[in-house]
N, C-alpha and C. Protein backbone atom coordinates (compact mmCIF):
# COMPACT_ATOMS: atom_id res chain seq x y z
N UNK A 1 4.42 7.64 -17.55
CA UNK A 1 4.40 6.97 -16.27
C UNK A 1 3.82 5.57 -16.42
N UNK A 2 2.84 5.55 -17.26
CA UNK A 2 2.60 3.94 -17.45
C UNK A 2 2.99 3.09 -18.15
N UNK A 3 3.92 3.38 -19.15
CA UNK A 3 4.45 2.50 -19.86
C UNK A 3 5.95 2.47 -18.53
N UNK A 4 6.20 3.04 -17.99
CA UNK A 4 7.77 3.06 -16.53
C UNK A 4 7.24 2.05 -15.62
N UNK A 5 5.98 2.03 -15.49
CA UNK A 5 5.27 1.42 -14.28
C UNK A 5 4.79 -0.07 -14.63
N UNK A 6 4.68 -0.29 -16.58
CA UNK A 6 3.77 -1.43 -16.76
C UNK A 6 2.74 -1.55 -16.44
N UNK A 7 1.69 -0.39 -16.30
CA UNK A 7 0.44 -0.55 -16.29
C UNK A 7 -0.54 -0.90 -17.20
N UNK A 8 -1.30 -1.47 -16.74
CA UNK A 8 -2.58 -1.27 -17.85
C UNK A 8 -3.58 -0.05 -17.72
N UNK A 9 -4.41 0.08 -18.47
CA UNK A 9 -5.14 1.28 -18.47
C UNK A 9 -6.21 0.92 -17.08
N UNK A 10 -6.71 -0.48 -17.21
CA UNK A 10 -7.52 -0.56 -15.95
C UNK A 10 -6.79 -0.19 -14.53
N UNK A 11 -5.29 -0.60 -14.20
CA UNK A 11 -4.93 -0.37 -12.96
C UNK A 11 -4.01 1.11 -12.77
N UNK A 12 -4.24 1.66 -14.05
CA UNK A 12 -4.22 2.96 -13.61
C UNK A 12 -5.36 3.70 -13.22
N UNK A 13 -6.10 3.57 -13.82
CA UNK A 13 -7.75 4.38 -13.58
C UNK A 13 -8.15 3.81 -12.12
N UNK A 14 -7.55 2.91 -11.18
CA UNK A 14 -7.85 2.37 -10.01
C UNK A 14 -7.22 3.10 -8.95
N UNK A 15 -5.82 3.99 -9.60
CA UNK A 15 -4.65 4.19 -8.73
C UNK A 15 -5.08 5.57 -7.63
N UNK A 16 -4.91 5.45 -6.19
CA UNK A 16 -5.44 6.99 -5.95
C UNK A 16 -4.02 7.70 -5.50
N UNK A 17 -4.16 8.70 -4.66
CA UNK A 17 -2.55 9.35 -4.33
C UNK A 17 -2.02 8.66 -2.86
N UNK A 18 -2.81 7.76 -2.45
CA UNK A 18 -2.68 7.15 -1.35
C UNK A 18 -1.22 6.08 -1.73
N UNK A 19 -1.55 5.59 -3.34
CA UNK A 19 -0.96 4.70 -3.63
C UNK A 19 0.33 5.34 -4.03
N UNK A 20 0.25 5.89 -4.14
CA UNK A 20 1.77 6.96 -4.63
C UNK A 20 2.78 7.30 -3.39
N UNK A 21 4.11 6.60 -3.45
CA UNK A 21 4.74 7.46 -2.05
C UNK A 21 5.97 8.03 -3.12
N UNK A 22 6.35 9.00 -2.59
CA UNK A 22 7.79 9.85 -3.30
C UNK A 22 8.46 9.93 -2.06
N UNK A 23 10.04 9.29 -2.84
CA UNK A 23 11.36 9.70 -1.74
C UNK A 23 12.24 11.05 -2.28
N UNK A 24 13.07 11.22 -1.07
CA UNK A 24 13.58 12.52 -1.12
C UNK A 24 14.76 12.06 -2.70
N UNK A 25 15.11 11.51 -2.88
CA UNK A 25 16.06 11.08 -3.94
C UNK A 25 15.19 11.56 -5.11
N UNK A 26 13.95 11.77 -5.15
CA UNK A 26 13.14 12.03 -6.57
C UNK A 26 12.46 10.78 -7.08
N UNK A 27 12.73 9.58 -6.16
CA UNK A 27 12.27 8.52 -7.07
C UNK A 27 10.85 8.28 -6.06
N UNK A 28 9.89 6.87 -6.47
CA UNK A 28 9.43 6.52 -5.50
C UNK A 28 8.87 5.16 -5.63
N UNK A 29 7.34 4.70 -5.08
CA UNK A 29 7.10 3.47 -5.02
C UNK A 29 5.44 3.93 -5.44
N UNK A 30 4.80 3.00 -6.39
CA UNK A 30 3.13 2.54 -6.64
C UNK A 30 3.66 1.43 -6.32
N UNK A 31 1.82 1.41 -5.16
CA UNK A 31 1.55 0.12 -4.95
C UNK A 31 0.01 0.01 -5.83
N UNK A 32 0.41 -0.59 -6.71
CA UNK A 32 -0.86 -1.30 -7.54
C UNK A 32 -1.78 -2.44 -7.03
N UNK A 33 -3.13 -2.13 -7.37
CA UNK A 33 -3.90 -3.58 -6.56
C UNK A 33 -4.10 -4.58 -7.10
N UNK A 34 -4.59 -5.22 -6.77
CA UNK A 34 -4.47 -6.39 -7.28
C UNK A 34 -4.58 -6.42 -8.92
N UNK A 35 -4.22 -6.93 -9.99
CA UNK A 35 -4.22 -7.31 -11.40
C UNK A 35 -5.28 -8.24 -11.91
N UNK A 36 -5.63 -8.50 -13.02
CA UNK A 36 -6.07 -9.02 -14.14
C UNK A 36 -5.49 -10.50 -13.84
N UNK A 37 -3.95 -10.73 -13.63
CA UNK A 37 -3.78 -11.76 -14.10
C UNK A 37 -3.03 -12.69 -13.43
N UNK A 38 -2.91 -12.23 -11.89
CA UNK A 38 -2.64 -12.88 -10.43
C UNK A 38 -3.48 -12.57 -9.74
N UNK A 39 -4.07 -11.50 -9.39
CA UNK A 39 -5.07 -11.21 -8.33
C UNK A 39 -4.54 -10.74 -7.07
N UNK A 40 -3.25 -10.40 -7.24
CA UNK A 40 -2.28 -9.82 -5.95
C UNK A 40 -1.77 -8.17 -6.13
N UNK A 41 -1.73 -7.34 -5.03
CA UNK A 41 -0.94 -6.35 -5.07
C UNK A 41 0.16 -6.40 -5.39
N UNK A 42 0.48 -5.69 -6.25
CA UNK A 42 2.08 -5.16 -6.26
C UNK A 42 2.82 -4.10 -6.56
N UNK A 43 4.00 -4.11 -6.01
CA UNK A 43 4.59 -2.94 -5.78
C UNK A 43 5.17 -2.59 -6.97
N UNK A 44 5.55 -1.31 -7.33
CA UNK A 44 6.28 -0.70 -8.56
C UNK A 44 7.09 0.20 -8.35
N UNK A 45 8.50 0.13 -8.75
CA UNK A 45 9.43 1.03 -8.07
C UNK A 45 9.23 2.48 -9.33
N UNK A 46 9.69 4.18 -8.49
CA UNK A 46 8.93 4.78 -10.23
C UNK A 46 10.34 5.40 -10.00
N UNK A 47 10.91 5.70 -11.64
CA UNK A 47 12.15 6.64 -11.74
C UNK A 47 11.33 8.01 -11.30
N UNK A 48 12.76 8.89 -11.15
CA UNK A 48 12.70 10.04 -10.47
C UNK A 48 11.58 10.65 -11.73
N UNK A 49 11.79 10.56 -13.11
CA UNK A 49 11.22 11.27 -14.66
C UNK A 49 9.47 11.18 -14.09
N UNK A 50 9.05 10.14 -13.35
CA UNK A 50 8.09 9.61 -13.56
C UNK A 50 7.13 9.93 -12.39
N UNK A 51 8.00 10.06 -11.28
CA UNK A 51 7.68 11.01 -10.15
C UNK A 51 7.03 12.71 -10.57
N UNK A 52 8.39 13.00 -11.36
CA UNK A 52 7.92 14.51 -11.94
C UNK A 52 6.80 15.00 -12.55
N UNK A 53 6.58 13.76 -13.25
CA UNK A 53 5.04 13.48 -14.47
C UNK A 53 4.02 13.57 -13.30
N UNK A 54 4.22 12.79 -12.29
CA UNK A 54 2.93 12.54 -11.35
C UNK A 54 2.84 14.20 -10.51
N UNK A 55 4.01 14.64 -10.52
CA UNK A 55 3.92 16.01 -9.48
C UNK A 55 3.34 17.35 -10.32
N UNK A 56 3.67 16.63 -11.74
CA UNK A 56 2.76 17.79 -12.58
C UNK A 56 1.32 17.94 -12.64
N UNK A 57 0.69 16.80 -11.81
CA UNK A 57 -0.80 16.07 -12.05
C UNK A 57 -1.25 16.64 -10.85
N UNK A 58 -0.47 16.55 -9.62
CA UNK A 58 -0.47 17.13 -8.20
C UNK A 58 0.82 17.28 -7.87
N UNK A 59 0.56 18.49 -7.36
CA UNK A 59 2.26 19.14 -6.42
C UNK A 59 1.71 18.34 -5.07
N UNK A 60 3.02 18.07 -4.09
CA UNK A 60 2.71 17.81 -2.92
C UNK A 60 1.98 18.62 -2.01
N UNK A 61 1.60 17.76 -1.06
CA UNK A 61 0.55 18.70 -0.11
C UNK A 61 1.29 19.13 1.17
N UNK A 62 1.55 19.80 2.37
CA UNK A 62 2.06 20.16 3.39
C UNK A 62 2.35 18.86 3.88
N UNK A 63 1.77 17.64 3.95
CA UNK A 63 2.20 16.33 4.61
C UNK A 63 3.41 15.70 3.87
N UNK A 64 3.76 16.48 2.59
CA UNK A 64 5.04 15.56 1.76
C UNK A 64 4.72 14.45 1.37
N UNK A 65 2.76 14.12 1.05
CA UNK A 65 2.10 13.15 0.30
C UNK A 65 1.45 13.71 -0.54
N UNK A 66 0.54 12.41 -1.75
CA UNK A 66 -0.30 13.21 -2.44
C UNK A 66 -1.27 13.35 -2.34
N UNK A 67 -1.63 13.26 -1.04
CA UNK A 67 -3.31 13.04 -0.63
C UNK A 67 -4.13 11.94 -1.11
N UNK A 68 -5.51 11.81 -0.84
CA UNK A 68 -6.27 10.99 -1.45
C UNK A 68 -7.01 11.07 -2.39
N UNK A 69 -7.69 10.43 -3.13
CA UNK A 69 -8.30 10.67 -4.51
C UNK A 69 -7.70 10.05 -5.40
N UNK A 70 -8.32 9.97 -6.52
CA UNK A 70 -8.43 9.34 -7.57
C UNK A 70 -6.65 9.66 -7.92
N UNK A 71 -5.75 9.12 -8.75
CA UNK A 71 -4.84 9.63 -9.26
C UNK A 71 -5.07 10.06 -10.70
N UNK A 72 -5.53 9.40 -11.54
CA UNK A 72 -5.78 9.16 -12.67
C UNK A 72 -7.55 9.36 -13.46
N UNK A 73 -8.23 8.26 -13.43
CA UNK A 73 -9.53 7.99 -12.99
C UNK A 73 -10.14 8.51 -11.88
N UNK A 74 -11.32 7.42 -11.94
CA UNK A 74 -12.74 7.63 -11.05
C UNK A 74 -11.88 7.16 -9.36
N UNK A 75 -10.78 6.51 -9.39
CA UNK A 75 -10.49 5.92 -8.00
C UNK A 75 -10.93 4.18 -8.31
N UNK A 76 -10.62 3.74 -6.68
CA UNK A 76 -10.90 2.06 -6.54
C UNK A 76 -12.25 1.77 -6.79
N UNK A 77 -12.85 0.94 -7.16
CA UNK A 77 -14.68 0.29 -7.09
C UNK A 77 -14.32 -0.04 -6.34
N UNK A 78 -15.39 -0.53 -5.26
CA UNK A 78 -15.05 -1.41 -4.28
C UNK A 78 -15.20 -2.84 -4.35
N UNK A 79 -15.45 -3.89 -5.80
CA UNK A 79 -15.33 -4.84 -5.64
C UNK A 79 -14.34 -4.92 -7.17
N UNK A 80 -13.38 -3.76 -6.72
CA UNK A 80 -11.91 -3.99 -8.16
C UNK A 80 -11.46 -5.21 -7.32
């Protein structure tokens, strides 16, 4: 999932399930926070493969999200 996404190890360990949305097609969207090397959010479109990886980490919850919490890591610091 992070080499699909272009992450770095820091803005994965930031990512929580808030940031994660999945569409019915299997695919979905990370929104990553701000970077290292603009200082802006951005969005990341994920193949369906990569979705699956994340649903193995967490199955969905009754809302058809992944809840909140950490995805990866500890979650956001609050002055990431």
């Amino acid at each position: 999932m992070l080499s699909d996404a272009g992450l770095r190890r820091s803005e994965a360990a930031a990512l929580t399930w808030d940031d994660v949305a999945r569409w019915d097609d299997g695919s979905g969207r990370l929104t990553v926070g701000r970077s290292k090397t603009d200082g802006e959010a951005r969005t990341v479109y994920l193949t369906p493969a990569s979705v699956e990886a994340l649903g193995a980490i967490r199955p969905l919850d009754a809302r058809g999200a992944g809840g909140d919490g950490a995805t990866y890591g500890r979650g956001r610091r609050a002055n990431a």
